[in-house]
N, C-alpha and C. Protein backbone atom coordinates (compact mmCIF):
# COMPACT_ATOMS: atom_id res chain seq x y z
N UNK A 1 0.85 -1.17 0.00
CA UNK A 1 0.00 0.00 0.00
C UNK A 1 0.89 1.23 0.00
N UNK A 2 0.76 2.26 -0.75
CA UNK A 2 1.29 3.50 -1.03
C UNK A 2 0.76 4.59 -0.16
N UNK A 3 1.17 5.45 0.45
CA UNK A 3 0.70 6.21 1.64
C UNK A 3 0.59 7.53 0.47
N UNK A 4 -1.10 7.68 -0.30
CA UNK A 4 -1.06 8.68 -1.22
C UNK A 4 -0.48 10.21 -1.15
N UNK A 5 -0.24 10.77 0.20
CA UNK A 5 0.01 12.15 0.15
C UNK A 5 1.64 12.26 -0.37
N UNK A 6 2.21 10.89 -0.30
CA UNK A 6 3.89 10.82 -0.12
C UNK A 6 4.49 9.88 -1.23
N UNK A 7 3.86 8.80 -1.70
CA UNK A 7 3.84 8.04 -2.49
C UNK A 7 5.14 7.26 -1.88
N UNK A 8 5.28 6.63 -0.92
CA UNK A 8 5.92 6.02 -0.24
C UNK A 8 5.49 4.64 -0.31
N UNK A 9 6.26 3.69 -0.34
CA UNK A 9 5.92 2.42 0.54
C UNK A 9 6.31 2.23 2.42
N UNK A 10 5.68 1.86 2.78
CA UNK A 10 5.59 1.72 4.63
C UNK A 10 6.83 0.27 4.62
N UNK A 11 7.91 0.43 5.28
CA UNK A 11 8.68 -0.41 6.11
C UNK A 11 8.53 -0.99 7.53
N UNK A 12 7.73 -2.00 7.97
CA UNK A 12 7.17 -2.20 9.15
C UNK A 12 8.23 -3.23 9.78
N UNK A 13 8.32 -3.25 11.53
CA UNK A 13 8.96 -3.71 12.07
C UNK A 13 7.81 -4.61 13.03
N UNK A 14 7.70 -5.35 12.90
CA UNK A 14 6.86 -6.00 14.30
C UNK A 14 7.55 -6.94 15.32
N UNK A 15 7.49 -6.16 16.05
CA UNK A 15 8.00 -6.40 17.46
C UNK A 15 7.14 -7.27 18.31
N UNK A 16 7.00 -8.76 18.53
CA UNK A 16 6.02 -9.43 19.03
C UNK A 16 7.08 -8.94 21.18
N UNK A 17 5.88 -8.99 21.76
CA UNK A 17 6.73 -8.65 23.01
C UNK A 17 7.13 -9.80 23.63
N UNK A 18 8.55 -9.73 24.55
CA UNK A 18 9.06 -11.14 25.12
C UNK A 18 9.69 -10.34 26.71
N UNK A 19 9.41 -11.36 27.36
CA UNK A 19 9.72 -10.76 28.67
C UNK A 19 11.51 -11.29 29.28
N UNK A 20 11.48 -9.70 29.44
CA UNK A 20 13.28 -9.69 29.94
C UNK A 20 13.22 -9.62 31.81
N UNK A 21 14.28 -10.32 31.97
CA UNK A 21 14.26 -10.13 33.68
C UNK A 21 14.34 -9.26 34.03
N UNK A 22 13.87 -8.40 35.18
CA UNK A 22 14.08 -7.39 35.84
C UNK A 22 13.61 -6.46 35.62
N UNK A 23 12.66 -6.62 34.42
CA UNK A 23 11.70 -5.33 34.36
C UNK A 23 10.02 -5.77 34.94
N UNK A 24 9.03 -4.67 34.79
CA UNK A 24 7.79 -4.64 35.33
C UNK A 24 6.96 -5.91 34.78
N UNK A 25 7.42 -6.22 33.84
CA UNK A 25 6.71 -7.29 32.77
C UNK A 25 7.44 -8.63 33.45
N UNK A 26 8.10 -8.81 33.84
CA UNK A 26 8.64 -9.98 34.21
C UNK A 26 8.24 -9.87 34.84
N UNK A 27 7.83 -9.05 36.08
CA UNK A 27 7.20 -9.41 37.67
C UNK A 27 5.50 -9.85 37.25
N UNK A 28 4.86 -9.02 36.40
CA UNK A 28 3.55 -9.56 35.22
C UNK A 28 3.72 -11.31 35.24
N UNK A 29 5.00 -11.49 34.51
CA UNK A 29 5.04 -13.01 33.97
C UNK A 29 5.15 -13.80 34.94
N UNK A 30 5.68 -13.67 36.03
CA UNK A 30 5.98 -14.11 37.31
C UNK A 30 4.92 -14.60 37.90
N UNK A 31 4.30 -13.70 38.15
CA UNK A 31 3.15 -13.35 38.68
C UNK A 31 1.89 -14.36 38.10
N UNK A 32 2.40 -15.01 36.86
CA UNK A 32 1.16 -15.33 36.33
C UNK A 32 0.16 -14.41 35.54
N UNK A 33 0.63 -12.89 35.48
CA UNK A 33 -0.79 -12.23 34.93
C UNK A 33 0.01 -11.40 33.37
N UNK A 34 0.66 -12.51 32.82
CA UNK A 34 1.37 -12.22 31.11
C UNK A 34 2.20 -13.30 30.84
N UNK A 35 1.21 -13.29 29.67
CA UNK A 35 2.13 -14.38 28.88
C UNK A 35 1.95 -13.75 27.50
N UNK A 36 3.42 -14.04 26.95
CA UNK A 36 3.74 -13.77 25.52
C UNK A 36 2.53 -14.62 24.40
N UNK A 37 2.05 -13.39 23.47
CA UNK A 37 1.25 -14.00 22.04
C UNK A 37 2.18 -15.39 21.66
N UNK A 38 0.98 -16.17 21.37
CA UNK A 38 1.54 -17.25 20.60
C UNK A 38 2.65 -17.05 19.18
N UNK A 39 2.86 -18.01 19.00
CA UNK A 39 4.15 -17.73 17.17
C UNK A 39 2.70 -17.79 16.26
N UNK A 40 1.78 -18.37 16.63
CA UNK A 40 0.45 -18.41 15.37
C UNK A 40 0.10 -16.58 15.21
N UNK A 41 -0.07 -16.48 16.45
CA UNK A 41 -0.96 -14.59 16.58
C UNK A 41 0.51 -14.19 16.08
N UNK A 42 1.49 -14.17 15.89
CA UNK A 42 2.48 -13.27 15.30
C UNK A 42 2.34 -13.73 13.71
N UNK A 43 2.21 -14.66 13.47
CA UNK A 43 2.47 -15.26 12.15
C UNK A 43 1.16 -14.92 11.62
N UNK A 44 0.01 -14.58 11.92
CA UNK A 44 -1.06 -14.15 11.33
C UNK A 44 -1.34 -12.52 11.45
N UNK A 45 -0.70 -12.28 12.51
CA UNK A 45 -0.13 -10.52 12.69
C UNK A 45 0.53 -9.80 11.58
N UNK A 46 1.79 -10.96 10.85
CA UNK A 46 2.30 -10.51 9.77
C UNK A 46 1.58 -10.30 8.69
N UNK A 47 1.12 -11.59 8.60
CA UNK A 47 0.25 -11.73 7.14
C UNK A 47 -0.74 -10.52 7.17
N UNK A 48 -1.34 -9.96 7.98
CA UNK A 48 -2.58 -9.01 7.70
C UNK A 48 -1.68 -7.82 7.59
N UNK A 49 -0.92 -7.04 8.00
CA UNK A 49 -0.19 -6.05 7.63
C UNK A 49 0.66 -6.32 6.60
N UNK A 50 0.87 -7.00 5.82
CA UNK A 50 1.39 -7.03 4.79
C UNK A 50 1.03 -6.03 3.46
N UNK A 51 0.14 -6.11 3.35
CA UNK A 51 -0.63 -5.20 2.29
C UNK A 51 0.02 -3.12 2.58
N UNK A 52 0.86 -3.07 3.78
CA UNK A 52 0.89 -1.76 3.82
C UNK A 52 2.88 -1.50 3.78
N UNK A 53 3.11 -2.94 3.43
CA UNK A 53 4.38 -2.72 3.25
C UNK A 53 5.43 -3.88 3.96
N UNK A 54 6.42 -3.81 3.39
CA UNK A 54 7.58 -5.13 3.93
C UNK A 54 7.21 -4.43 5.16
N UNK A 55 7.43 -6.32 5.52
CA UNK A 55 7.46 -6.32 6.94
C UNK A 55 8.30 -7.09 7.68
N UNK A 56 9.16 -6.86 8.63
CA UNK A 56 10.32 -7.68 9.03
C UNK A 56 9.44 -7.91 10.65
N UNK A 57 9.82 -9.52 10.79
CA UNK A 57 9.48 -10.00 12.36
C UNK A 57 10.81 -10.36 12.89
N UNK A 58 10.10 -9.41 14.43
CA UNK A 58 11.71 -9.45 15.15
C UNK A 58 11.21 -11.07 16.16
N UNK A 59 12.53 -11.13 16.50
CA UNK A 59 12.48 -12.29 16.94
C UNK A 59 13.13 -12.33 18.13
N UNK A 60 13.08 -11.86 18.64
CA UNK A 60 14.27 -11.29 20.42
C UNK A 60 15.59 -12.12 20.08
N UNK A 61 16.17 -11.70 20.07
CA UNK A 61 17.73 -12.15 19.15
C UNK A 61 18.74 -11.56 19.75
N UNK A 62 18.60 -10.21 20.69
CA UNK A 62 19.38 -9.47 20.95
C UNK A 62 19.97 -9.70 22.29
N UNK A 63 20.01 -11.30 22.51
CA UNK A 63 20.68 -11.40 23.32
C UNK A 63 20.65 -11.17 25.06
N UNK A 64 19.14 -10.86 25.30
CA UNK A 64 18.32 -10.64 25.97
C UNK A 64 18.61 -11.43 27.55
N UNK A 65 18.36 -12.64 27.34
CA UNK A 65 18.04 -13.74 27.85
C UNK A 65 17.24 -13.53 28.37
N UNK A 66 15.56 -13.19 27.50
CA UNK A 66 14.69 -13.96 28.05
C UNK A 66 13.55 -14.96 28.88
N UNK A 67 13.21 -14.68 29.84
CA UNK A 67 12.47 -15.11 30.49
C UNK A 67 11.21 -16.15 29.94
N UNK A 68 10.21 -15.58 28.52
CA UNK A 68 9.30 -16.33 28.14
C UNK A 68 9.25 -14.75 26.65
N UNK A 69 9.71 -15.65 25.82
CA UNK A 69 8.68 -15.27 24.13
C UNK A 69 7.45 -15.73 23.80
N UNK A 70 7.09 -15.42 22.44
CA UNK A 70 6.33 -16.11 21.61
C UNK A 70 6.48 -17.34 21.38
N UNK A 71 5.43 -18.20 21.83
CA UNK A 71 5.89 -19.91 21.29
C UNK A 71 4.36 -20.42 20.98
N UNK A 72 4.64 -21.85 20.33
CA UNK A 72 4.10 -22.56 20.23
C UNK A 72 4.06 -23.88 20.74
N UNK A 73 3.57 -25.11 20.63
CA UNK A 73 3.72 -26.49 20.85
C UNK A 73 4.89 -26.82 20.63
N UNK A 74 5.70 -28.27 21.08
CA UNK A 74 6.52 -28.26 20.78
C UNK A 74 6.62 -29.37 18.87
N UNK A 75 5.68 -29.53 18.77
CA UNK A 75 5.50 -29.98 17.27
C UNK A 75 5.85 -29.00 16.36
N UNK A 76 5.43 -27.72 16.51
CA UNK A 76 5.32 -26.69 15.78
C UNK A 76 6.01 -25.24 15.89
N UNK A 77 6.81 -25.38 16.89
CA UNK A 77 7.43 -23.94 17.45
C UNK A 77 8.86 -23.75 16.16
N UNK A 78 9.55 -24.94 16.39
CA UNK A 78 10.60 -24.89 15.14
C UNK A 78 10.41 -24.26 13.80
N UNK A 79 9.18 -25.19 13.38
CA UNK A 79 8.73 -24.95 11.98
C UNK A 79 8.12 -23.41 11.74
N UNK A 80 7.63 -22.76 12.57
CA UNK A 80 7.30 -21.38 13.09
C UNK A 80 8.30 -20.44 12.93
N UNK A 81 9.04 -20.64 13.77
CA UNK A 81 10.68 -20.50 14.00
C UNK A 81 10.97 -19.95 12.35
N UNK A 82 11.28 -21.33 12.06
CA UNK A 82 11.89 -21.20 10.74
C UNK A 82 11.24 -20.35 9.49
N UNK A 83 9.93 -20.36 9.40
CA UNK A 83 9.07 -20.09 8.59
C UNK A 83 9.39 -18.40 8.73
N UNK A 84 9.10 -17.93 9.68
CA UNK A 84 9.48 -16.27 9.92
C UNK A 84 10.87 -16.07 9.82
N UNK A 85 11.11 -16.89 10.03
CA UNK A 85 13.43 -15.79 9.70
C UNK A 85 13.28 -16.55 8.38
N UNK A 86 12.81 -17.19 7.83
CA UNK A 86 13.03 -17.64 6.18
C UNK A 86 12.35 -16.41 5.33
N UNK A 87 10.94 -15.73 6.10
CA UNK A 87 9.85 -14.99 5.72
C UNK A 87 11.17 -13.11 5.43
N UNK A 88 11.55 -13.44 6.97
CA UNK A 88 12.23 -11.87 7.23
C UNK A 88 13.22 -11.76 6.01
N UNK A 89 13.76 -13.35 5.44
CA UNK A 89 14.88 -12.93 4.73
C UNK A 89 14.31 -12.68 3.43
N UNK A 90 12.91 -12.95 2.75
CA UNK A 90 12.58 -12.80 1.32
C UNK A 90 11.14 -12.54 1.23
N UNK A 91 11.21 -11.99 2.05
CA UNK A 91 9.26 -11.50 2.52
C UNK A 91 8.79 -12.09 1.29
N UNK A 92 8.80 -13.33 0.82
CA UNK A 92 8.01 -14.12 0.18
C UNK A 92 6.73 -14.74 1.35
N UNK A 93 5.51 -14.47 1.18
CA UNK A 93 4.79 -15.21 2.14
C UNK A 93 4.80 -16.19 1.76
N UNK A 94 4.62 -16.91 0.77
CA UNK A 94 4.66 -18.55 0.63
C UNK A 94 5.37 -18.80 2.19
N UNK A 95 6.63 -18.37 2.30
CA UNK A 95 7.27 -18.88 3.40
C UNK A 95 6.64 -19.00 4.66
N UNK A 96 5.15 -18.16 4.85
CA UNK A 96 4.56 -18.72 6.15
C UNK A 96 3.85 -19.34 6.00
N UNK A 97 3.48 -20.00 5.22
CA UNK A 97 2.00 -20.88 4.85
C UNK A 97 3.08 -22.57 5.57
N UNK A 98 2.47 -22.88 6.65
CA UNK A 98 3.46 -24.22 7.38
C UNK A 98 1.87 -24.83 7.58
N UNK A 99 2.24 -26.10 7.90
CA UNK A 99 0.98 -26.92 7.86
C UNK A 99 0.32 -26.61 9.27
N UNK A 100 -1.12 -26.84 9.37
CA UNK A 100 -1.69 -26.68 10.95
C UNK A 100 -1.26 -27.33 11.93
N UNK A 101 -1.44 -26.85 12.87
CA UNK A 101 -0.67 -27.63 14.46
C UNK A 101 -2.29 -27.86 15.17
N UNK A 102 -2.03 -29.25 15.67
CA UNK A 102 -3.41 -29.10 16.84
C UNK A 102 -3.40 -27.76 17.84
N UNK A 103 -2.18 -27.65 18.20
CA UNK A 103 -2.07 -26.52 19.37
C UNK A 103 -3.21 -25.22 18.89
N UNK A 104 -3.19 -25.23 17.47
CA UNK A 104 -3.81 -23.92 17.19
C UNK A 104 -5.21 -24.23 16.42
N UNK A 105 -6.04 -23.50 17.04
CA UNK A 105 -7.43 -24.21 16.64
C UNK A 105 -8.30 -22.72 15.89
């Protein structure tokens, strides 16, 4: 999608949230009252914003360590995994179309 006043294309970053130790959100996760979106709600997050421009999914990479990300089952978290950093490198969507998981209904 072209942003008509500018004739731009939109570069989107989606940042699915993951909880780091020692901040307010970890005491949340702790706590029991947050848990990180599934890899499905990110992977279907992408696909609908697509239409307004590449879109790169971050993937907490930075070394963080993490407390609790985005996941899935363990049938399906890999293939997830893979499907989005294959996606980030050629924003081909073919690359997210992965077969259904029971986990996700």
């Amino acid at each position: 999608m072209l942003f008509r006043s500018h004739s731009v294309r939109c570069r989107i970053a989606l940042e699915p949230t993951f909880v780091v130790p020692g901040t307010p959100l970890a005491d949340l996760h702790i706590a029991g009252l947050y848990v990180p979106v599934s890899l499905w709600v990110v992977r279907q997050a992408a696909e609908r914003i697509a239409a307004f421009g590449s879109v790169y999914v971050g993937l907490w990479d930075e070394d963080l360590h993490p407390l609790a990300v985005p996941s899935s089952c363990a049938n399906c978290q890999r293939t997830l995994l893979d499907a989005l950093q294959q996606f980030n490198a050629t924003q081909d969507w073919s690359d997210l179309k992965v077969a259904p998981c029971e986990c996700h209904g």
